[in-house]
Protein backbone atom coordinates (compact mmCIF):
# COMPACT_ATOMS: atom_id res chain seq x y z
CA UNK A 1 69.63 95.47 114.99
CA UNK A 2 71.76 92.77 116.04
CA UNK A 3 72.91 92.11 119.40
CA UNK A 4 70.46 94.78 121.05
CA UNK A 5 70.39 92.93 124.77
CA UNK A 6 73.13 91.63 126.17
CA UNK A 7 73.54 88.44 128.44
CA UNK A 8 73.83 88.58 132.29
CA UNK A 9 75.79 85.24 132.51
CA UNK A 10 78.96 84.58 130.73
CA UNK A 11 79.80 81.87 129.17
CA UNK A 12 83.13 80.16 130.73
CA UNK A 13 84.56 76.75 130.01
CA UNK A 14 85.29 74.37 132.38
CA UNK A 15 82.20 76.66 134.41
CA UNK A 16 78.98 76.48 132.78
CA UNK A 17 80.06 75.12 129.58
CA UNK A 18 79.20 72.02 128.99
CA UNK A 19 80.01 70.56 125.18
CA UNK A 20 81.17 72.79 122.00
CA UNK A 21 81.29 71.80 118.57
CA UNK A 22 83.21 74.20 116.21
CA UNK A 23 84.06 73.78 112.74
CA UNK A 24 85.96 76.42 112.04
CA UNK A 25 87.21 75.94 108.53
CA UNK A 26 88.28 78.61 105.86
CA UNK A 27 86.85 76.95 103.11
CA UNK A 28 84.14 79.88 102.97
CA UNK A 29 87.53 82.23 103.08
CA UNK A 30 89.25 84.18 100.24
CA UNK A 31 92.85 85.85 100.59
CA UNK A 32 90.97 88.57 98.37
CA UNK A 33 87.53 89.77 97.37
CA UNK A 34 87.32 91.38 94.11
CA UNK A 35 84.24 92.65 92.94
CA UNK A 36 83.54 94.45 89.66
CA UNK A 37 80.38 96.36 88.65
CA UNK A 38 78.89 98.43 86.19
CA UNK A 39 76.69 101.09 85.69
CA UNK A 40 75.58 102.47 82.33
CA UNK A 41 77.00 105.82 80.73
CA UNK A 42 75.74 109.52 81.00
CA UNK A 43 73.29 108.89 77.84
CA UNK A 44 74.83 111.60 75.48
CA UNK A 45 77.18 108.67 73.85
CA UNK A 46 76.43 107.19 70.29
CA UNK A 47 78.82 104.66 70.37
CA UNK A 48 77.89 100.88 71.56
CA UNK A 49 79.52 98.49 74.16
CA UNK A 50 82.08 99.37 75.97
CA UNK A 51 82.12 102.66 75.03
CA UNK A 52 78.37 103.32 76.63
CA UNK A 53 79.65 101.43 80.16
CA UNK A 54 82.00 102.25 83.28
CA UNK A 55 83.54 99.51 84.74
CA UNK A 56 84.28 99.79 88.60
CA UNK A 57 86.60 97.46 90.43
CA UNK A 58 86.87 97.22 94.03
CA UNK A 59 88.79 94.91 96.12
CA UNK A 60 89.59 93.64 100.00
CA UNK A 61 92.19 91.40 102.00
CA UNK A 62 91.78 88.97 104.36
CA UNK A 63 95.26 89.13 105.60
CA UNK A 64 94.75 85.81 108.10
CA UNK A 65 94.65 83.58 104.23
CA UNK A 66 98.34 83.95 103.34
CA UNK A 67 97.81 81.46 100.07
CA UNK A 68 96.75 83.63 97.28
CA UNK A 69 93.17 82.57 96.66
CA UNK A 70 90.89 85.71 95.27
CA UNK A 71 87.10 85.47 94.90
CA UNK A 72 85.35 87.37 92.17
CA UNK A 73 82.21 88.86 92.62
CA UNK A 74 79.67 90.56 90.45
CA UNK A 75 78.06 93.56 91.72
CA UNK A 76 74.53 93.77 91.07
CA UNK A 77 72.83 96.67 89.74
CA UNK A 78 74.22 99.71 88.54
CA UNK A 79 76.98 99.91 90.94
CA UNK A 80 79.33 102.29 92.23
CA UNK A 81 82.90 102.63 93.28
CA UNK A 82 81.43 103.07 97.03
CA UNK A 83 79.36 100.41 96.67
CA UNK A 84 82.03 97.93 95.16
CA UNK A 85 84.35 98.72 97.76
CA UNK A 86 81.38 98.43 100.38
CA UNK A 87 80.76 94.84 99.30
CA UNK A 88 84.33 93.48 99.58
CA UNK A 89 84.80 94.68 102.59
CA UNK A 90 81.67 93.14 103.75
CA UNK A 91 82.88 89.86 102.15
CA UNK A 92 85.73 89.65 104.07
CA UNK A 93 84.67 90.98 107.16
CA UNK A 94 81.65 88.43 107.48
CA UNK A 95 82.93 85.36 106.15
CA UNK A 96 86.15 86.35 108.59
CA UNK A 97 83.53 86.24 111.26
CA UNK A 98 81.25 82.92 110.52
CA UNK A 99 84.72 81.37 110.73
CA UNK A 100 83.87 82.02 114.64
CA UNK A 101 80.67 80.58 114.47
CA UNK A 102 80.73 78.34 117.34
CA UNK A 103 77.83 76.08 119.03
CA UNK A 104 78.01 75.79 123.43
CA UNK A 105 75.58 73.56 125.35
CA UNK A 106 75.21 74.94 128.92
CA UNK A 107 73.33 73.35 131.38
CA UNK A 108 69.47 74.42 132.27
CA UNK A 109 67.93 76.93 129.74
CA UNK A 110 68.56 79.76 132.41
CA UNK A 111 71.13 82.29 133.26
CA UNK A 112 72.41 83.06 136.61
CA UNK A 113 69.23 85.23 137.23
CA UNK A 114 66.44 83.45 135.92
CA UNK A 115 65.88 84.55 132.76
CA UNK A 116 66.31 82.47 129.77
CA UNK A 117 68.68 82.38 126.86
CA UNK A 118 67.37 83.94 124.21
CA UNK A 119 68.82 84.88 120.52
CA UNK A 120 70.08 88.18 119.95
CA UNK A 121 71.90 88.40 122.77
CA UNK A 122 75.47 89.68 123.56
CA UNK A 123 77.04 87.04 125.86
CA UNK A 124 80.61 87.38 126.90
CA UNK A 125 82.85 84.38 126.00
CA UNK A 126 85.94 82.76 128.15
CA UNK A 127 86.94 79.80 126.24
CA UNK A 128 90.86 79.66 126.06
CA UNK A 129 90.63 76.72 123.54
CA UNK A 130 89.32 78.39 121.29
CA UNK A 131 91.18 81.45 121.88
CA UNK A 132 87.89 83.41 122.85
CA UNK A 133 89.41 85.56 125.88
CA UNK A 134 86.51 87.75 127.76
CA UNK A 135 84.99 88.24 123.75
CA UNK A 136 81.66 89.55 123.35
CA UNK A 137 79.72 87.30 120.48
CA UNK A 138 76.46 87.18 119.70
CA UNK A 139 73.54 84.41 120.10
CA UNK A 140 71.97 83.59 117.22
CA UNK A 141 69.77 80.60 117.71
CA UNK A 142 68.90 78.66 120.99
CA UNK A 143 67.49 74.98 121.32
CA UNK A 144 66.48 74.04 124.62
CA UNK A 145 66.62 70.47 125.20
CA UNK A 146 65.01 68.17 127.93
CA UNK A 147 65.43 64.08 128.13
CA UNK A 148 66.85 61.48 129.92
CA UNK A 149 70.41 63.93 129.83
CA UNK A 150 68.45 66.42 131.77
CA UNK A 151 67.71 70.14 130.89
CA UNK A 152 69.86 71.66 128.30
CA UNK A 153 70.39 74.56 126.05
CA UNK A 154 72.50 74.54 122.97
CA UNK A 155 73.44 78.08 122.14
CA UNK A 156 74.53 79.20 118.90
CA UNK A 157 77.19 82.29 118.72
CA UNK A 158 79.70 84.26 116.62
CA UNK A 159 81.09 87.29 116.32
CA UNK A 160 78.40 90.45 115.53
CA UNK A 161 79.90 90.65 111.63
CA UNK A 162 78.66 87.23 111.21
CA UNK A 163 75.07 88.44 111.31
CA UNK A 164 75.17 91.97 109.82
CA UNK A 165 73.22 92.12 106.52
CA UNK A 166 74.79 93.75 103.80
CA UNK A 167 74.28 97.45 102.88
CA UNK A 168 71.65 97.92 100.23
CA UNK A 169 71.86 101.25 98.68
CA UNK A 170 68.86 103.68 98.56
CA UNK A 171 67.33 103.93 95.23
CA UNK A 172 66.48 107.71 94.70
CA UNK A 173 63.86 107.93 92.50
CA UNK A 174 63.37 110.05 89.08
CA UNK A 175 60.51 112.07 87.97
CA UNK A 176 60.31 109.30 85.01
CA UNK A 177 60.70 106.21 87.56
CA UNK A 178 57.87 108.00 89.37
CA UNK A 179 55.29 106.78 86.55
């Protein structure tokens, strides 16, 4: 599960902050996520091609990419209209999020009560330049530093969409599939 302990020191520029480095680009972005998928027909057709196959289509928008730039993606497997529409909306929603991705270096690898920084963690955010207002992201990876620049900790964070896997489906198993 991601994000299942939360943080008891926030981070807060121009507090504990002490360096960020941000890329933030949308070249990972699409202003829509089609994605098409297939599954095969119910069996009791003679004919060949197209005639044996459904074709599903599903598609998102990322509303914050105003130039009209889609992304086509093949479904794998024999796919579904839920599971078509599942996947663009996971697109969108998680390359929306790495967007976010953001890297803080704090001072000292502790928080304000002694434990460490650890990934996994929900830490609230206060950075006005980067427009992160009281947000609650999620650590992914910590390096904890120590040389002549004293003792540091670079944490890594973004929103929780970021880091959400993407639904797999359940196979249900046959009586033939069993063999």
């Amino acid at each position: 599960m991601v994000g299942n302990d939360r943080a008891t020191t926030a981070l807060v520029w121009g507090e504990n902050i002490l360096t960020c480095d941000t890329e933030q680009s949308i070249r990972e972005r699409f202003s829509e996520y089609q994605v098409a998928g297939q599954r095969s027909g119910s069996g009791d057709d003679d004919d060949f091609g197209e005639a044996t196959l459904t074709v599903l289509r599903a598609r998102a928008r990322d509303s914050q990419i105003t130039r009209y730039r889609p992304q086509h993606i093949q479904q794998s497997g024999n796919a579904t209209g839920a599971s078509c529409r599942a996947r663009s909306q996971f697109e969108a929603q998680q390359r929306a999020a790495r967007t976010e991705e953001t890297t803080y270096t704090v001072q000292g690898w502790r928080q304000g009560d002694g434990s460490l920084w650890k990934p996994n963690q929900r830490v609230i955010v206060f950075d006005p330049v980067l427009g992160f207002n009281n947000r609650e992201l999620v650590i992914s990876e910590v390096v904890y530093m120590q040389d002549e620049g004293g003792t540091r900790c670079e944490l890594r964070i973004a929103p929780e969409a970021a880091y959400i896997p993407p639904l797999e489906e359940l196979k249900v198993l046959t009586a033939e599939e069993d063999w």
